[in-house]
Every structure is written in C-alpha cells, then in structure tokens.
Protein backbone atom coordinates (compact mmCIF):
# COMPACT_ATOMS: atom_id res chain seq x y z
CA UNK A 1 21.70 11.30 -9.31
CA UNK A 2 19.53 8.88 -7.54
CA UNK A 3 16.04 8.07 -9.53
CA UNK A 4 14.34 9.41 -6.62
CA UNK A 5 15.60 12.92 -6.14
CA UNK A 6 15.29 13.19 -10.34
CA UNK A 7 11.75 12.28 -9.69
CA UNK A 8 11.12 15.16 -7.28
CA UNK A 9 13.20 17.85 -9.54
CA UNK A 10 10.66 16.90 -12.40
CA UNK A 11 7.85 17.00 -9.72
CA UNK A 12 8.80 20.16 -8.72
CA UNK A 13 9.84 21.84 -12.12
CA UNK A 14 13.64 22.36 -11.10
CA UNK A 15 15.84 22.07 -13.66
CA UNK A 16 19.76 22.01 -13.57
CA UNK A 17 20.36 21.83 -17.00
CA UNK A 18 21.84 25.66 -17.38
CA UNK A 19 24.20 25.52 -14.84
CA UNK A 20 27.63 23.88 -14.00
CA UNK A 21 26.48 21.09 -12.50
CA UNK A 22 26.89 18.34 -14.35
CA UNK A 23 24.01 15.52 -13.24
CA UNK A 24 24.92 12.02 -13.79
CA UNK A 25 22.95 8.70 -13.39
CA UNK A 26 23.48 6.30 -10.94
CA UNK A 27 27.38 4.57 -10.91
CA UNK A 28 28.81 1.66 -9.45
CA UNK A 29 31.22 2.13 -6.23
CA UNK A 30 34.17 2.11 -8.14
CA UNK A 31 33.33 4.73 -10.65
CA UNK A 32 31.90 6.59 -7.42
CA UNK A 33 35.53 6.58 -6.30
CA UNK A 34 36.82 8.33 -8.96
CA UNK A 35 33.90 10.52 -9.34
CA UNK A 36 34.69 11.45 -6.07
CA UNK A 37 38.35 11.66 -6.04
CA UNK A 38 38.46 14.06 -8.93
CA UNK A 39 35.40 16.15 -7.80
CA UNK A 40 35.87 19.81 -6.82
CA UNK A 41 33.01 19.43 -4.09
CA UNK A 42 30.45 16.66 -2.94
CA UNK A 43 26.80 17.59 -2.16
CA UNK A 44 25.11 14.23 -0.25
CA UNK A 45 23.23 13.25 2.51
CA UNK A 46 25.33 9.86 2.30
CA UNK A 47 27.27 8.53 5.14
CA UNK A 48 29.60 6.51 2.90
CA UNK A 49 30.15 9.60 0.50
CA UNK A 50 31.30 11.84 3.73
CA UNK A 51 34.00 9.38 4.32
CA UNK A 52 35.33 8.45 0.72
CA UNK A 53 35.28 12.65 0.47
CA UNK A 54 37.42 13.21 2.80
CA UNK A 55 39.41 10.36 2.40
CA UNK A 56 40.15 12.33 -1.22
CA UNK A 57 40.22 15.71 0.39
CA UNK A 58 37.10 16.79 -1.56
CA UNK A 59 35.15 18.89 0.04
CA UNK A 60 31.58 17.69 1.11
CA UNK A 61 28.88 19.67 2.03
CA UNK A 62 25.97 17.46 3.82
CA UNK A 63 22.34 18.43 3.64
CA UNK A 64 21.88 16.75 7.06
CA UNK A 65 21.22 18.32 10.38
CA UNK A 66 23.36 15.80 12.09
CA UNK A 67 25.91 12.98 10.83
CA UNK A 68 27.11 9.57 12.11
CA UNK A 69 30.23 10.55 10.71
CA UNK A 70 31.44 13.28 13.33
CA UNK A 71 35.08 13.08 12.79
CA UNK A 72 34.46 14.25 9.34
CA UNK A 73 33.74 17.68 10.58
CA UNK A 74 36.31 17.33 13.07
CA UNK A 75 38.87 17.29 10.41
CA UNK A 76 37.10 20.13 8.91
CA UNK A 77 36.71 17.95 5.64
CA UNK A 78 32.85 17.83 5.65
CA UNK A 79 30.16 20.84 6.35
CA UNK A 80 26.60 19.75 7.63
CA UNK A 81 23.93 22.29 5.96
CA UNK A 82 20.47 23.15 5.49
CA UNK A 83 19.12 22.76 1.68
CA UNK A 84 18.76 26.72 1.84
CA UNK A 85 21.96 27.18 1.90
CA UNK A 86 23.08 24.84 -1.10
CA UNK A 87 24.36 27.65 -3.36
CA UNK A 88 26.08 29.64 -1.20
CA UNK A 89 28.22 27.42 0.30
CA UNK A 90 28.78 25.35 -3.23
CA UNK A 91 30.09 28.62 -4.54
CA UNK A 92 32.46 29.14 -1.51
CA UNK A 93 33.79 25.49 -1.98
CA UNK A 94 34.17 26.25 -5.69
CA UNK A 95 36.05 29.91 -5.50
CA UNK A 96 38.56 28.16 -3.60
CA UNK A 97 37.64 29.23 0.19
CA UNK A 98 36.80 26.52 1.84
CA UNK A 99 39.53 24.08 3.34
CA UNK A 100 39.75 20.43 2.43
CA UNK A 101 40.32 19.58 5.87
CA UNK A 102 42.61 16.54 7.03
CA UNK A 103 42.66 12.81 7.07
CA UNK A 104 41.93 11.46 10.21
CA UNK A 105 44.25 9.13 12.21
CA UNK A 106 44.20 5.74 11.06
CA UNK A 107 42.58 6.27 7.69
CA UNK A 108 46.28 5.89 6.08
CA UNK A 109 45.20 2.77 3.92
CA UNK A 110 47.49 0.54 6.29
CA UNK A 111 44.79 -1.10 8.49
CA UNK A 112 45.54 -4.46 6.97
CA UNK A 113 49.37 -4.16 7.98
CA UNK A 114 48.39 -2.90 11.80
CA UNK A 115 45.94 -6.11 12.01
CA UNK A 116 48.29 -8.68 10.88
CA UNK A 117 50.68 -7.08 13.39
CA UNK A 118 49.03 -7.01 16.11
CA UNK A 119 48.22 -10.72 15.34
CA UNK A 120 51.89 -11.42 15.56
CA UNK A 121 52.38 -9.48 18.21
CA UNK A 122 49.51 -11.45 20.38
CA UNK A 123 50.56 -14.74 18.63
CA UNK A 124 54.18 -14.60 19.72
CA UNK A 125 53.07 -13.01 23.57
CA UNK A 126 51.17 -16.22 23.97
CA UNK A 127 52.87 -18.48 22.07
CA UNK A 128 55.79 -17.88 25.47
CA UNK A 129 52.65 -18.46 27.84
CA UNK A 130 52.16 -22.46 29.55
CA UNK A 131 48.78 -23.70 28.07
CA UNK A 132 47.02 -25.77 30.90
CA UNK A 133 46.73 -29.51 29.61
CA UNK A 134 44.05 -31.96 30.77
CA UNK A 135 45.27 -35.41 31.10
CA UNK A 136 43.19 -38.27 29.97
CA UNK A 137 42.99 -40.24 32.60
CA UNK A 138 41.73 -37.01 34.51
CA UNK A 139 39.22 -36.44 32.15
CA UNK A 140 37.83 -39.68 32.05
CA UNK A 141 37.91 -40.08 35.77
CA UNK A 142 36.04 -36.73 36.49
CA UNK A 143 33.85 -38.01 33.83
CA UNK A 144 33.14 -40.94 35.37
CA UNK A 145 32.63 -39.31 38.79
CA UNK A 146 29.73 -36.71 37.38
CA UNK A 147 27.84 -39.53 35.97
CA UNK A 148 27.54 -41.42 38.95
C-alpha cells in the first residue's frame, strides 16, 4: 500500500485489519509482478497495474472515472468504478462472477521477434533498391560553384 493512502486510512480511522485483505508495503516491480500474477483481483488507480492485470488475467477493478488504458475494458479484463462501489464489486470478482477478460492483440510477449523482423524484412527490400551515389568530382565542383 502506498505511504500515502496508509496515511489517509489512519487519518480517517479505517482500518482493514479484520478482513481478507491482506495490506502490504510498498514492493519493487518485480515482486509487483508476481503479486499481481497470483492475485485473485487488483484494486488501483494505476495505469501500469491495469495492463500487467490483464496481461495475468487478474481481474482489476479501477477507482477511476476514466482510463488511458481503454483496451483494457475492451477486453473486458479491467472495470472502471467509483470508491462506493469497492465492496460490491470486490466480492463479485472474488465469488467467481466476474470474467477475466482477454489478452489483447499483440500483447503475446513476441514484440521483440516482430521488430527484428520487420527489420529484416525492410533491410533486405532496400538492400535490392539502387542507392544514388555522388561522385567526387561532382561534389567538389558544385562546391566550388556555390562559393563563388
């Protein structure tokens, strides 16, 4: 849990220490991964998070109004809510009926491989094209001409 939001549960005398949520403090990305991998649901107002969530086929519920992530909800993987509705839809998720949507197109982990072959691919379909060459002499002539 970020510093910030423990702050404001303190502040404001919530505590989460009775229920099943388990509250963790902050983790590096790679622990966040996992976290996030073997999570039955993500709650998070985080951009990044919607992604790796549905990535993993976790379900992620998003206490936004609005997300830069739209294909996320496309896919059905990610629900924008209000912070009203926090328990209600966490217990859907969590009695098994919400979906875990799908991965989107392209987020197959083979990026790297399409790159490098379309690389190739416009390597070898210029390699074939004539490359126009400047002679020397014509270079030093039109040279000579623009700085007289």
């Amino acid at each position: 849990m970020h510093p910030r939001t423990r702050a404001r549960l303190t502040e404001f005398g919530i505590s989460l220490g009775d229920s099943k949520i388990t509250i963790l403090d902050p983790v590096g990305y790679h622990d966040s991964l996992a976290l996030t991998q073997s999570a039955r649901c993500v709650v998070t107002d985080s951009g990044g998070l919607q992604e790796e969530s549905t990535f993993f086929k976790t379900p992620c519920l998003t206490l936004r109004p609005n997300t830069e992530r739209p294909v996320t909800i496309t896919v059905g993987s990610n629900r924008l809510i209000k912070t009203h509705e926090v328990f209600e839809r966490l217990d859907e998720v969590l009695r098994g009926s919400e979906t875990l949507g799908q991965i989107p197109e392209f987020w197959d982990g083979s990026t790297a491989e399409r790159v490098v072959q379309a690389l190739i691919e416009y390597k070898d379909a210029t390699a074939a094209a004539p490359v126009p060459v400047r002679h020397a002499a014509t270079s030093a002539r039109s040279a000579a001409v623009a700085h007289s």
